[in-house]
Protein backbone atom coordinates (compact mmCIF):
# COMPACT_ATOMS: atom_id res chain seq x y z
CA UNK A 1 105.46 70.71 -85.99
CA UNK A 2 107.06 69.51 -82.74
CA UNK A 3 104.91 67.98 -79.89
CA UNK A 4 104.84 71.14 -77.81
CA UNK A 5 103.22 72.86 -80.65
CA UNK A 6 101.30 70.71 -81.30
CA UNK A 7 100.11 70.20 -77.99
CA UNK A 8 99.60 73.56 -77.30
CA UNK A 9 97.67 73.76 -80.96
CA UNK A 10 95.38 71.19 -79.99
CA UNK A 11 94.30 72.53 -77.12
CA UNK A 12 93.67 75.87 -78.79
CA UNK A 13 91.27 74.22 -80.55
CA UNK A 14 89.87 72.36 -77.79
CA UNK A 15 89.20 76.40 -76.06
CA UNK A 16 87.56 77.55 -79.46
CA UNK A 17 85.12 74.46 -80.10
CA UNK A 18 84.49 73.90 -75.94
CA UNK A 19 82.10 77.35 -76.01
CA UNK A 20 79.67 76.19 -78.78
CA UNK A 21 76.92 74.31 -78.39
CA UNK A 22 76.57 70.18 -79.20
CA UNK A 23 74.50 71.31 -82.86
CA UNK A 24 77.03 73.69 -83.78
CA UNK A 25 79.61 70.70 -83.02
CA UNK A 26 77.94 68.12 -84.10
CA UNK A 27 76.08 69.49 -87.50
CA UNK A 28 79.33 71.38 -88.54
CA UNK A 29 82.73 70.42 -87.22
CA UNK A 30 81.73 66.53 -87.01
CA UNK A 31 80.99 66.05 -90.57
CA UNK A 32 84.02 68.50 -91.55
CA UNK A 33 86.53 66.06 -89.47
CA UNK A 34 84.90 62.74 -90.51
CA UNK A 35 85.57 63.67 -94.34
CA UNK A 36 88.90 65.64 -93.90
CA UNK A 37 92.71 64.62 -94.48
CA UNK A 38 94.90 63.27 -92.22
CA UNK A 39 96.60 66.15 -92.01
CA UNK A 40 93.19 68.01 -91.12
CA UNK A 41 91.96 65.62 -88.48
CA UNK A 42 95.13 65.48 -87.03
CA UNK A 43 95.26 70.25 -86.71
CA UNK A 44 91.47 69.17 -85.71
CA UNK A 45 91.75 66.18 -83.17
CA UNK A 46 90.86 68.82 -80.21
CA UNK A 47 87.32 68.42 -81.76
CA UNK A 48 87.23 64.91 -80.15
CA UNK A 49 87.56 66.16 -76.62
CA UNK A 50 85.32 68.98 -77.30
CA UNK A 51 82.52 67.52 -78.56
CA UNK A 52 82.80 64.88 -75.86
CA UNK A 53 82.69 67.78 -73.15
CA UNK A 54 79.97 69.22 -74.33
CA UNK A 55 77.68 66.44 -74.79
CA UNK A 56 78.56 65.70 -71.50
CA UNK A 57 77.97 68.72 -69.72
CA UNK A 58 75.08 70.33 -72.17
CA UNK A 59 74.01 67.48 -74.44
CA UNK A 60 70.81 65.44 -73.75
CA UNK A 61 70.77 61.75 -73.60
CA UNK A 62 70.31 60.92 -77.16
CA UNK A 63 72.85 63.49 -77.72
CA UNK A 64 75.23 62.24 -75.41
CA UNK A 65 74.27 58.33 -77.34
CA UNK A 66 75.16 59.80 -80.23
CA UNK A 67 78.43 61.07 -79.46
CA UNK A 68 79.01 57.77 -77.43
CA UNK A 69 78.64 55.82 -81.52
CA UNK A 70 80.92 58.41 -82.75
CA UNK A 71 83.89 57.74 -80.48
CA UNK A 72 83.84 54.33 -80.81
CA UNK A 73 83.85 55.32 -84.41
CA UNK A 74 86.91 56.75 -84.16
CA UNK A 75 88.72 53.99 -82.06
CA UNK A 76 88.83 52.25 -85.67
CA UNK A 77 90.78 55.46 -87.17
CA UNK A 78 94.02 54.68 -89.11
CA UNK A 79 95.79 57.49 -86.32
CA UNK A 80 96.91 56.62 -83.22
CA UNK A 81 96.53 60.60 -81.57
CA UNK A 82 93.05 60.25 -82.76
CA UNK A 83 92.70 56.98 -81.49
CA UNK A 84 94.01 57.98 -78.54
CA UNK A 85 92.01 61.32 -77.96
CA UNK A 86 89.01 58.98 -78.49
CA UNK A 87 89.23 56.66 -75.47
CA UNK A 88 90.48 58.90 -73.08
CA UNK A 89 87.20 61.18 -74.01
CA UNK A 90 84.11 57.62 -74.03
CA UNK A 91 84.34 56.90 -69.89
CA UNK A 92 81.63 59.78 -68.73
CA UNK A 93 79.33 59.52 -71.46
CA UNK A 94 77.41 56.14 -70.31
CA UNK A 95 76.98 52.84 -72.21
CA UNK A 96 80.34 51.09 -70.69
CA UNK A 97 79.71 48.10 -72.06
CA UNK A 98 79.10 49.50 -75.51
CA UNK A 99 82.61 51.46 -75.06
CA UNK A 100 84.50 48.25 -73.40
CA UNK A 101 83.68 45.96 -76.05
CA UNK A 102 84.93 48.30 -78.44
CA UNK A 103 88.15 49.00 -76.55
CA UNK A 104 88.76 45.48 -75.85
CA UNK A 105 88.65 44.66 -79.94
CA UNK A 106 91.12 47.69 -80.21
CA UNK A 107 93.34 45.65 -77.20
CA UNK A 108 93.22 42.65 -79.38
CA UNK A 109 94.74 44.94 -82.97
CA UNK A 110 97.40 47.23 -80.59
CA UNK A 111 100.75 46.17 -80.58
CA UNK A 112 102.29 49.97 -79.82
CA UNK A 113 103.48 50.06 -75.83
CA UNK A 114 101.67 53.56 -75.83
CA UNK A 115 98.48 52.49 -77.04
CA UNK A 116 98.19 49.59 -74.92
CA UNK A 117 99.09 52.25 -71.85
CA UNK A 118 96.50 54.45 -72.93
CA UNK A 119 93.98 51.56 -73.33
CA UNK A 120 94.65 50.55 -69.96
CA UNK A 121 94.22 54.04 -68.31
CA UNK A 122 90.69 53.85 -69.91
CA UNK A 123 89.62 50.54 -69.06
CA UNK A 124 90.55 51.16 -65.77
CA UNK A 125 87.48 53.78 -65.45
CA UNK A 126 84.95 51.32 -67.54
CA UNK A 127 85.99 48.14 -67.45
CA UNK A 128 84.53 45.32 -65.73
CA UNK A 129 84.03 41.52 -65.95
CA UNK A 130 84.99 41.24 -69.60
CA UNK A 131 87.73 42.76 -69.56
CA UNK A 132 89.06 41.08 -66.64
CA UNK A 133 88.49 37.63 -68.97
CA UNK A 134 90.31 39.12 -71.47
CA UNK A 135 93.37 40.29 -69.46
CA UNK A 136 93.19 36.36 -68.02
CA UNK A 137 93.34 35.00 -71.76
CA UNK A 138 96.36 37.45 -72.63
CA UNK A 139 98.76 36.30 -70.26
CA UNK A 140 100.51 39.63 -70.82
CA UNK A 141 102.88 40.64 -68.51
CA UNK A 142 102.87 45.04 -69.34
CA UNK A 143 102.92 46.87 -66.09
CA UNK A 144 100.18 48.72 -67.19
CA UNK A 145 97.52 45.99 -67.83
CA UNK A 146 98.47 44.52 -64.50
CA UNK A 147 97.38 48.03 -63.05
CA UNK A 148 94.05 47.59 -64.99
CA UNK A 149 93.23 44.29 -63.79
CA UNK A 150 93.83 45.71 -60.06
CA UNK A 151 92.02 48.57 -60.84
CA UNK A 152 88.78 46.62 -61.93
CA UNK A 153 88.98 43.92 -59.26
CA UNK A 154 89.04 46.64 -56.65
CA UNK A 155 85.98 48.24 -58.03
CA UNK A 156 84.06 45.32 -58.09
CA UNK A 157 84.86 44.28 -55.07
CA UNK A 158 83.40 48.15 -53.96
CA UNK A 159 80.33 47.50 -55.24
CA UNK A 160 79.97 44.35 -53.88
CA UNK A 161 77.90 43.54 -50.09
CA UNK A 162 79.95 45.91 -47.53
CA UNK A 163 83.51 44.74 -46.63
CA UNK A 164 84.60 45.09 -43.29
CA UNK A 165 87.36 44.64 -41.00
CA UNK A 166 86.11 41.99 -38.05
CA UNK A 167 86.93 43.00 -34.62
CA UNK A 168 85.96 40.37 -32.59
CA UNK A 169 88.12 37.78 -34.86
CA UNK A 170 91.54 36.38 -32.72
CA UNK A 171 94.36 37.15 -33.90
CA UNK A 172 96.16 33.73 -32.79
CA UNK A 173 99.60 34.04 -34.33
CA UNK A 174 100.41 36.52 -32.08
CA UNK A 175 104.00 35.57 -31.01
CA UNK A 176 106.88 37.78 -32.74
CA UNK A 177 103.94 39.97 -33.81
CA UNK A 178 105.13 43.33 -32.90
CA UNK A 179 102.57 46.07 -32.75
CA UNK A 180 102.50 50.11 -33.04
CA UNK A 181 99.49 52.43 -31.48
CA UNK A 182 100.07 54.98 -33.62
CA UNK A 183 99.11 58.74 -31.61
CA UNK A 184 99.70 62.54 -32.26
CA UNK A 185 103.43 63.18 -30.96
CA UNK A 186 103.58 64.02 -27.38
CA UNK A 187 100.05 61.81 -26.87
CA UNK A 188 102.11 58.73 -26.13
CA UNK A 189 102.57 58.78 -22.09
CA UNK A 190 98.43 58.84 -22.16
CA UNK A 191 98.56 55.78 -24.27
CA UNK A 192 101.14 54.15 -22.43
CA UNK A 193 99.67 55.15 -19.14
CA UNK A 194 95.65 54.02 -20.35
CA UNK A 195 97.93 50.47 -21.37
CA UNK A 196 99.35 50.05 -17.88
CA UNK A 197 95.92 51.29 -15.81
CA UNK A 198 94.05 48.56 -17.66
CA UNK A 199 92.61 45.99 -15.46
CA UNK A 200 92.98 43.38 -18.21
CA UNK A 201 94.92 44.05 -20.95
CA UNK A 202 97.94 45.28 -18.82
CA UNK A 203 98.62 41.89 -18.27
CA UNK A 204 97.90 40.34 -21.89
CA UNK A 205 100.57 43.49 -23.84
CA UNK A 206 104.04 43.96 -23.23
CA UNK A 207 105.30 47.91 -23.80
CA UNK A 208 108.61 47.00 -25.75
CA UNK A 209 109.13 51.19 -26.53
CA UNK A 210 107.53 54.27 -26.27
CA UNK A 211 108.74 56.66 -29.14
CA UNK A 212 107.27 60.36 -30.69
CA UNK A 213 103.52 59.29 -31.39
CA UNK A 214 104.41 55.64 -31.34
CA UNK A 215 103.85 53.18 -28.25
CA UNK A 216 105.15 49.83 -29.86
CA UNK A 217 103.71 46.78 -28.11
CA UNK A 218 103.43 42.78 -28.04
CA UNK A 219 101.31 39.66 -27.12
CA UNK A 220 102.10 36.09 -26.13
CA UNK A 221 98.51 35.30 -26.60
CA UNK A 222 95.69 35.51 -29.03
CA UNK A 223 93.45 38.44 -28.81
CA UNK A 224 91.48 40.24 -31.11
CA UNK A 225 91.45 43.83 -32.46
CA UNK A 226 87.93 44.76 -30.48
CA UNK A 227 89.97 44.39 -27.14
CA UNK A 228 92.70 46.45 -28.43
CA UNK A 229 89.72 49.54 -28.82
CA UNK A 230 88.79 48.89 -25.33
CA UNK A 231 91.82 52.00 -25.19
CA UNK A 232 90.56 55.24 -26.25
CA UNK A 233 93.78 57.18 -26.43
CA UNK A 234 95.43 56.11 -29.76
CA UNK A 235 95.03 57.16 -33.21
CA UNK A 236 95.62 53.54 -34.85
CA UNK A 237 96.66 49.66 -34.49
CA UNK A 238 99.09 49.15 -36.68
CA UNK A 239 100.48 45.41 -37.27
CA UNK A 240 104.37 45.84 -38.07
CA UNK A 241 104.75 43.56 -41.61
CA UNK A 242 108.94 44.49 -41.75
CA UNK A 243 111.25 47.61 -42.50
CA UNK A 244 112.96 47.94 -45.52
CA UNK A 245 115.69 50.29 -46.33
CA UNK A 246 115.54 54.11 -47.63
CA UNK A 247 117.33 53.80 -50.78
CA UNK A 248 116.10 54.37 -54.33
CA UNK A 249 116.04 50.81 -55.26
CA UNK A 250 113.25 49.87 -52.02
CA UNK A 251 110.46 49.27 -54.75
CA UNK A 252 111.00 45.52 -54.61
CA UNK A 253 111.38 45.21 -50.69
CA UNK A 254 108.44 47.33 -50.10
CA UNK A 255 106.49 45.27 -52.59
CA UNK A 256 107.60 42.04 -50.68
CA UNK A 257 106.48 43.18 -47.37
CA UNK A 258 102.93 44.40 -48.81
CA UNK A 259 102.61 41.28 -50.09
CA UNK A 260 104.09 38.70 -47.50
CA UNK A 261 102.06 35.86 -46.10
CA UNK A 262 101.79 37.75 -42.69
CA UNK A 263 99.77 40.18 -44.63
CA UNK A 264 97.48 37.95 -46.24
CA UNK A 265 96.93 36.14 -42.88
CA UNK A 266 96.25 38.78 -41.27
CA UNK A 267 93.91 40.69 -43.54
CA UNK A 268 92.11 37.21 -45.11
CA UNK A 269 91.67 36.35 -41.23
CA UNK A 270 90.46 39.69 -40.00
CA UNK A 271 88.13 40.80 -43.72
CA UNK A 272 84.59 40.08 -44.56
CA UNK A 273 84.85 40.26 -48.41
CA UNK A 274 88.04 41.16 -50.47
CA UNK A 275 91.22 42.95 -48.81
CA UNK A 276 92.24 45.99 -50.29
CA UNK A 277 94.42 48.39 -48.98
CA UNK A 278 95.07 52.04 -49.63
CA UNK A 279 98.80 53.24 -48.95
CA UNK A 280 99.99 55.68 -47.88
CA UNK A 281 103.54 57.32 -47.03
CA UNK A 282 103.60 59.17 -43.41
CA UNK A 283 105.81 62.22 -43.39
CA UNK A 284 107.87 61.74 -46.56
CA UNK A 285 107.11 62.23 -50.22
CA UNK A 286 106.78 59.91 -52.55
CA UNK A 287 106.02 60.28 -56.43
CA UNK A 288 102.73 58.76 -57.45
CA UNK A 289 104.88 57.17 -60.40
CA UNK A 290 106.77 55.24 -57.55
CA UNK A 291 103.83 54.71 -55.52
CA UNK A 292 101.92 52.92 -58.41
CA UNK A 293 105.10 50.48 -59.42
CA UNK A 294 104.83 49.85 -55.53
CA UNK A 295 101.57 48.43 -55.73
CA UNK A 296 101.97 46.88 -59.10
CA UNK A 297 104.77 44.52 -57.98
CA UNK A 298 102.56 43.39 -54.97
CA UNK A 299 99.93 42.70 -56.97
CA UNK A 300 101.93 40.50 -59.24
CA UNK A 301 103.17 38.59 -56.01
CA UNK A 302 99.61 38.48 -54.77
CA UNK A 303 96.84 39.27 -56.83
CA UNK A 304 94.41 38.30 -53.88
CA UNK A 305 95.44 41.43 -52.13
CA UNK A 306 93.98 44.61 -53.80
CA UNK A 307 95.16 48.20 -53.93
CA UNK A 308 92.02 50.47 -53.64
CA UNK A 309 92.42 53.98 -52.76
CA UNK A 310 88.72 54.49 -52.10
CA UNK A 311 86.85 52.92 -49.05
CA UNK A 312 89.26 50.25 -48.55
CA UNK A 313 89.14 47.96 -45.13
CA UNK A 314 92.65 48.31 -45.08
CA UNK A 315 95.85 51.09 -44.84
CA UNK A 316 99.30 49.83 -45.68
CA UNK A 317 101.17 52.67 -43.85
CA UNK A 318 105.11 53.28 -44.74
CA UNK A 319 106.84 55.27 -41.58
CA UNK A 320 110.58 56.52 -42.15
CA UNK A 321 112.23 55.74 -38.86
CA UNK A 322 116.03 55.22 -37.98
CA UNK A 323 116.23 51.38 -38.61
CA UNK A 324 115.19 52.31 -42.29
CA UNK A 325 110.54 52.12 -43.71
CA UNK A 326 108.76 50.98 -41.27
CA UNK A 327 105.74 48.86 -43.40
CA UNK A 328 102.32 48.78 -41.22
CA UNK A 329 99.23 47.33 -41.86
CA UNK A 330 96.10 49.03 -40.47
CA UNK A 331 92.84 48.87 -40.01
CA UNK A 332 90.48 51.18 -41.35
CA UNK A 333 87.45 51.22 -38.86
CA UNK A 334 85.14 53.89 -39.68
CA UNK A 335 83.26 55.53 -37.88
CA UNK A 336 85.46 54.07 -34.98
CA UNK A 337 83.16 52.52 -32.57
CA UNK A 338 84.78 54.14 -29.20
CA UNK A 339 83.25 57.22 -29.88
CA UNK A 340 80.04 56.15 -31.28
CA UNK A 341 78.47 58.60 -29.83
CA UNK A 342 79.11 61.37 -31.88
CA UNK A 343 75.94 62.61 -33.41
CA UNK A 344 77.57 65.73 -34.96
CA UNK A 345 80.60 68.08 -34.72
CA UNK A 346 81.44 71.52 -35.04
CA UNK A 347 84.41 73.21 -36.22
CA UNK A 348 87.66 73.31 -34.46
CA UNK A 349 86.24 70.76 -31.65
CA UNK A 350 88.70 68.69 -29.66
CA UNK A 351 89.83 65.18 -31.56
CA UNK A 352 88.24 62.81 -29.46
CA UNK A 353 91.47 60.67 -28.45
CA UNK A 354 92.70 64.11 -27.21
CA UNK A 355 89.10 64.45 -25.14
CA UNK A 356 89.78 60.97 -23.98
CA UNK A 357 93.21 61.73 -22.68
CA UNK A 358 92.44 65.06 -21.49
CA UNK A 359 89.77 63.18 -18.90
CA UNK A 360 92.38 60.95 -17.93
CA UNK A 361 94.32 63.55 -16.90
CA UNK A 362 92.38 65.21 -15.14
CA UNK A 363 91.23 61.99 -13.13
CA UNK A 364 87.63 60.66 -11.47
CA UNK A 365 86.91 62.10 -8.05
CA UNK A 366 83.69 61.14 -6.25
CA UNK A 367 81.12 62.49 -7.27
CA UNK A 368 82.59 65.49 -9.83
CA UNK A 369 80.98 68.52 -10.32
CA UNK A 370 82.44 69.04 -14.03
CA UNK A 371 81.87 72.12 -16.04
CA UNK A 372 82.96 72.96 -19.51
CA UNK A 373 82.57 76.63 -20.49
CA UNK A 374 83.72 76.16 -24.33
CA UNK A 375 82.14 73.04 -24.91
CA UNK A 376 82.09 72.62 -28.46
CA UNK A 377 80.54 69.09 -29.44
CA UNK A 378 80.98 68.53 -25.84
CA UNK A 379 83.76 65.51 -26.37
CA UNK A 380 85.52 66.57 -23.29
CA UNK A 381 82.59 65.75 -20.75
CA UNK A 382 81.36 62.72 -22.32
CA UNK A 383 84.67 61.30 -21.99
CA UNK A 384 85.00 62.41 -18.14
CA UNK A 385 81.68 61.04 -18.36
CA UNK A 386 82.99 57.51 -19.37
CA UNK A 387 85.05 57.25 -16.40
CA UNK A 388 82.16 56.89 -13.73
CA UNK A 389 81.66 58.97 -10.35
CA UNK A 390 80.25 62.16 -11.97
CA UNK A 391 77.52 64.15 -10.44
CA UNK A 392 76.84 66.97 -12.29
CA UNK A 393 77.69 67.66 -15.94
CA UNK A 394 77.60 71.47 -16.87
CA UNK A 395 78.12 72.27 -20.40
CA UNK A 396 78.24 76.13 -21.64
CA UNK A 397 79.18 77.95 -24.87
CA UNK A 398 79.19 80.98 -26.75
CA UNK A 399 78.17 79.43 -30.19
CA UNK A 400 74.83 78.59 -30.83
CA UNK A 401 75.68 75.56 -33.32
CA UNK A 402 78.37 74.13 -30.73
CA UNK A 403 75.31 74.33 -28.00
CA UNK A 404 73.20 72.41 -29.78
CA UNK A 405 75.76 69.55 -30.97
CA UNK A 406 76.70 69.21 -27.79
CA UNK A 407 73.19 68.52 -26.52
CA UNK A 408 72.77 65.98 -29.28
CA UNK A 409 75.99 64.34 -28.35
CA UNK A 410 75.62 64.29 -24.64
CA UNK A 411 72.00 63.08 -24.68
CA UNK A 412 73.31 60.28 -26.98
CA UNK A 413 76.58 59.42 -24.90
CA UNK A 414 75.48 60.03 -21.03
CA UNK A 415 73.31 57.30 -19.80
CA UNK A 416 73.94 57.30 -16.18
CA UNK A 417 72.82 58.93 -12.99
CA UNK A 418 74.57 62.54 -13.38
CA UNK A 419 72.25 65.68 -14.01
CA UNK A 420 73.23 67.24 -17.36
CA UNK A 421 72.84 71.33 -17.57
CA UNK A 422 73.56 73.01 -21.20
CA UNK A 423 73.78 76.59 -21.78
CA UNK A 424 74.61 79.57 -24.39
CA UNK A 425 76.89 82.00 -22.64
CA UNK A 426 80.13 83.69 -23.37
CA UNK A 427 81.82 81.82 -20.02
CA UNK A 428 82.82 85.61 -18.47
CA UNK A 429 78.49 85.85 -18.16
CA UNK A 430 78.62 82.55 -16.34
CA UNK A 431 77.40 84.19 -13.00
CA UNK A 432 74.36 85.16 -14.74
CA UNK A 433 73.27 82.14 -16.55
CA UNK A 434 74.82 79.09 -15.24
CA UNK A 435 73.86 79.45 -11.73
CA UNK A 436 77.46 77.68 -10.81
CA UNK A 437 78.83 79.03 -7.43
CA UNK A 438 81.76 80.12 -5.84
CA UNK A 439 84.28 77.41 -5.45
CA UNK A 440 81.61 74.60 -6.03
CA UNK A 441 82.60 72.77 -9.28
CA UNK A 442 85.49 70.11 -8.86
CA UNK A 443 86.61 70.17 -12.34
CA UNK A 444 87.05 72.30 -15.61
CA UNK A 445 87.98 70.66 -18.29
CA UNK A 446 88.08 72.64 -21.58
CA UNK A 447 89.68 73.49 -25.02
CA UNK A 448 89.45 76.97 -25.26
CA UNK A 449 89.78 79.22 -28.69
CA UNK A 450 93.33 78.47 -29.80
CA UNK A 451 94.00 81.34 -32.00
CA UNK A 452 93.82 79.02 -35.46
CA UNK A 453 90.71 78.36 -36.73
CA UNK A 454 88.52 80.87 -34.37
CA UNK A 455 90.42 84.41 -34.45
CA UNK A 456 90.30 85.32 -31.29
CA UNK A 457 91.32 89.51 -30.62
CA UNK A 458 93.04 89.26 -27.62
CA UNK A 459 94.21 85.92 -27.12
CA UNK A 460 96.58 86.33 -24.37
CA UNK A 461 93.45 88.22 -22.44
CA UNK A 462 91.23 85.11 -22.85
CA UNK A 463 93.56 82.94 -21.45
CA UNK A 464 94.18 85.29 -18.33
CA UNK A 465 90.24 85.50 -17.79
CA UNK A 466 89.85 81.80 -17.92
CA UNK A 467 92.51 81.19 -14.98
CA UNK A 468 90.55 84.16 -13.17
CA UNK A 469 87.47 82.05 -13.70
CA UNK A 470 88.49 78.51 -13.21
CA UNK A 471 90.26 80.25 -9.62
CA UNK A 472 86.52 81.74 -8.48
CA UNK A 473 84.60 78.35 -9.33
CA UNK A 474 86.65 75.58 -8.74
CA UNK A 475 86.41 74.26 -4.86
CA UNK A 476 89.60 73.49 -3.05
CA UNK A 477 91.37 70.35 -4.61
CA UNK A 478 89.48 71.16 -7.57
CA UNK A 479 91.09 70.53 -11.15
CA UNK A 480 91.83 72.67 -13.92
CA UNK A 481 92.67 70.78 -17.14
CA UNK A 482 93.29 72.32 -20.35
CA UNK A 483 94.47 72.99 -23.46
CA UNK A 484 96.84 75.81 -23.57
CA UNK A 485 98.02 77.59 -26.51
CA UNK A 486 100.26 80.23 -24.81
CA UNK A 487 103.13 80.29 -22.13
CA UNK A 488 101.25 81.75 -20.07
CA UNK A 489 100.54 80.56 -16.68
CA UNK A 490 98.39 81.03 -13.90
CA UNK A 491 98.01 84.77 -12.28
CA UNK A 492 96.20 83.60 -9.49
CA UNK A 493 99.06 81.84 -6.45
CA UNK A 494 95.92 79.18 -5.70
CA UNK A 495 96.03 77.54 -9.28
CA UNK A 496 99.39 75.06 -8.92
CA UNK A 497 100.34 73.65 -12.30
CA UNK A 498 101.03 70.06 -11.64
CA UNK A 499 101.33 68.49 -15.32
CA UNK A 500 102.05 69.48 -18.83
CA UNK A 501 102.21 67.53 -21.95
CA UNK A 502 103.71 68.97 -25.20
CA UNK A 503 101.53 67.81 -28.07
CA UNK A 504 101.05 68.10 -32.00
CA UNK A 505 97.44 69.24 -32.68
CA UNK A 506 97.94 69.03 -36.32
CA UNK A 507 100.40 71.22 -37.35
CA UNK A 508 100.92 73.36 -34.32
CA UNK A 509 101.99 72.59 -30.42
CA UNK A 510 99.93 73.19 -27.87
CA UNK A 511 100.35 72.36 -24.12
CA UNK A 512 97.50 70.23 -22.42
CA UNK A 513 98.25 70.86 -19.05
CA UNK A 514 96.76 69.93 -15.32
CA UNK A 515 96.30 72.69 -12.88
CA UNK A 516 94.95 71.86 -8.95
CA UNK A 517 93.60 74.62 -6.77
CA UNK A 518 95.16 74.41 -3.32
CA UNK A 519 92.99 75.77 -0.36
């Protein structure tokens, strides 16, 4: 029989056995394998994943215990398939030291590559302190075992007291450090422009290019990652570790760059507890065959730096760009403490970088009257909020959910003088429940239904009603900033479109533009 029969045999079997129950399993097939030929056990070897299924998923604890003591039985089998089917089935059912003592005494007797592979995929889910000891004592160079040893050291390090990336650490080899604020595309002149507006750090970061979702920046002096948040536009800091060239053969130089001593300054200076990393290819495909030699090689030049994909402090970030991969190292700071504030969300609710931008571009005027009429979690007015000289804060949407996240939120984020007013209305009603007047608020400043994730019937009407609106309430000199998905501008000859800014909301472009009411 050739292996695609047999495959597809064997997991015939596995269907038929999966629907009975552990007794039926266990009292009947069980005994029928354990005493049959090889030739049997071999049409039969779908029994072992079976019967380890259904313990796990039906059996009861001693039954699950029980079917634990027969897989490790069957690690000592004279066949390698059942061997095999054996250890890939012992990870869920508990007792993991039981399972990696016995799969460390099978490491010991394997000498097949493919055993040895499969013994590593499997101690990677259970293994643990001893078999790190072991893998020390072997001294065995197989890719795969490398992987393991990774693997385990990662998840111990997990489960260890919280790692953490420090923000308020210098950074004081900063010279020929070249930095990226990574952004949506078409958000970089908001990053750029928060960069030059800042009273302090304008000075201490030189702009060296401004590129599609990339403002790429350096300092001459130490400084620490905390001042770098003190912007609220940008996505991510990224710390630029090299590029490395496009080709088939990059493996190696993308390996070396993960693993150069710039890295392991930077993350042993700036990491409570063990680096790890996750990475991760931006905008290009990678197989996860190529991805895992990747991270295998720079754990063989530095086994100090560990590749987690779960939780990890750290992102090692590949960008293709002209000059060949950029390699980035970022931090991972979750929740990110400039928006702190953030009780809850609701669907479809403006990113808050985007909310952040969106107030800077619509400015702070003396005492702003600012309203909101689709408010979702209310990200927009905080942020205006955050920039001082606001009066009144009027917050007003159609969804009952979004009404009361955004109470949460703005209770939690607005601590200053301003009177807050929140209300449920569809924002054509406003007359009738908002109280807001004729030309008396200074600034709207909204994301309105886009079309995507809330289907909206008449888009193009929406939009048209909302300039009507924003013309009737907004005083002369008032502002009117947006997020448009249309081209469609204003009807009404007093709303003068003074900015507009292309940008990527994930997948589609929208325009956020600035709109000033003449008078």
């Amino acid at each position: 029989m050739n292996n695609k029969n047999s495959l597809n045999s064997d997991k015939e079997v596995y269907k038929q056995l999966r629907a009975q129950s552990w007794d039926a399993l266990w009292l009947h097939e069980a005994p029928l394998f354990d005493s049959g030929t090889a030739n049997y056990r071999l049409a039969r070897v779908g029994l072992v994943r079976a019967l380890g299924v259904v313990a796990l998923e039906k059996g009861t604890k001693e039954q699950r215990k029980q079917t634990q003591q027969w897989l490790m039985s069957l690690l000592e089998d004279p066949q390698e398939k059942v061997r095999r089917y054996a250890m890939v089935a012992l990870p869920k059912l508990g007792g993991k030291k039981e399972s990696e003592a016995a799969l460390l005494s099978l490491l010991d007797q394997s000498t097949e590559p493919r055993e040895v592979t499969h013994l590593s995929r499997t101690l990677d889910k259970i293994g643990g302190e001893a078999t790190l000891e072991k893998l020390a004592h072997l001294q065995d160079n197989n890719g795969a075992l490398q992987q393991t040893e990774q693997k385990i050291k990662a998840q111990l390090a997990r489960n260890a007291p919280s790692t953490k990336v420090l923000m308020n650490v210098k950074i004081r080899d900063a010279r020929g450090l070249r930095i990226h604020l990574r952004t949506r595309r078409g958000m970089e002149p908001f990053v750029r422009d928060e960069l030059l507006a800042h009273p302090t750090l304008s000075a201490r970061f030189k702009i060296l290019r401004v590129s599609p979702g990339c403002v790429a920046i350096s300092a001459d002096n130490a400084f620490t990652l905390g001042e770098l948040y003190q912007l609220r536009t940008f996505g991510s800091v990224n710390f630029v570790l090299g590029s490395a060239k496009d080709t088939a053969n990059d493996v190696a130089a993308l390996a070396k760059l993960i693993a150069s001593k710039r890295t392991q300054r930077l993350c042993t200076k700036l990491t409570e507890g063990q680096p790890r990393y996750r990475l991760d290819f931006i905008r290009h495909k990678v197989t996860p065959s190529k991805a895992q030699a990747v991270v295998n090689q720079a754990f063989a030049l530095c086994p100090d730096l560990l590749n987690d994909a779960r939780q990890a402090p750290w992102a090692i970030e590949v960008y293709p760009e002209k000059v060949g991969l950029s390699v980035e190292l970022s931090p991972r700071v979750l929740p990110d403490p400039r928006f702190a504030y953030r009780v809850d969300d609701v669907p479809a609710s403006t990113h808050p970088q985007l909310a952040a931008a969106m107030a800077r571009l619509a400015g702070a005027e003396p005492q702003d009257v600012v309203w909101d009429p689709f408010c979702g979690s209310g990200l927009e007015l905080i942020e205006r909020s955050l920039l001082g000289d606001v009066q009144t804060l009027i917050a007003s949407d159609i969804d009952k959910k979004a009404v009361e996240v955004a109470r949460l939120n703005l209770t939690s984020a607005c601590k200053g003088n301003e009177s807050l007013a929140i209300h449920r209305c569809d924002f054509l009603n406003f007359r009738d429940v908002t109280n807001i007047a004729p030309n008396s608020v200074s600034l709207i400043i909204a994301n309105p239904p886009l079309g995507r994730r809330v289907r909206v019937d008449d888009l193009p009407g929406l939009i048209t009603s909302f300039y009507r609106v924003a013309a009737e309430t907004l005083r002369p000199g008032g502002r009117l900033v947006f997020i448009n998905p249309l081209k469609l501008d204003s009807p009404v000859p007093s709303l003068k479109l003074k900015e507009r800014h292309l940008v990527d909301l994930g997948g589609f472009n929208c325009h956020v533009e600035k709109w000033v009411k003449s008078g």
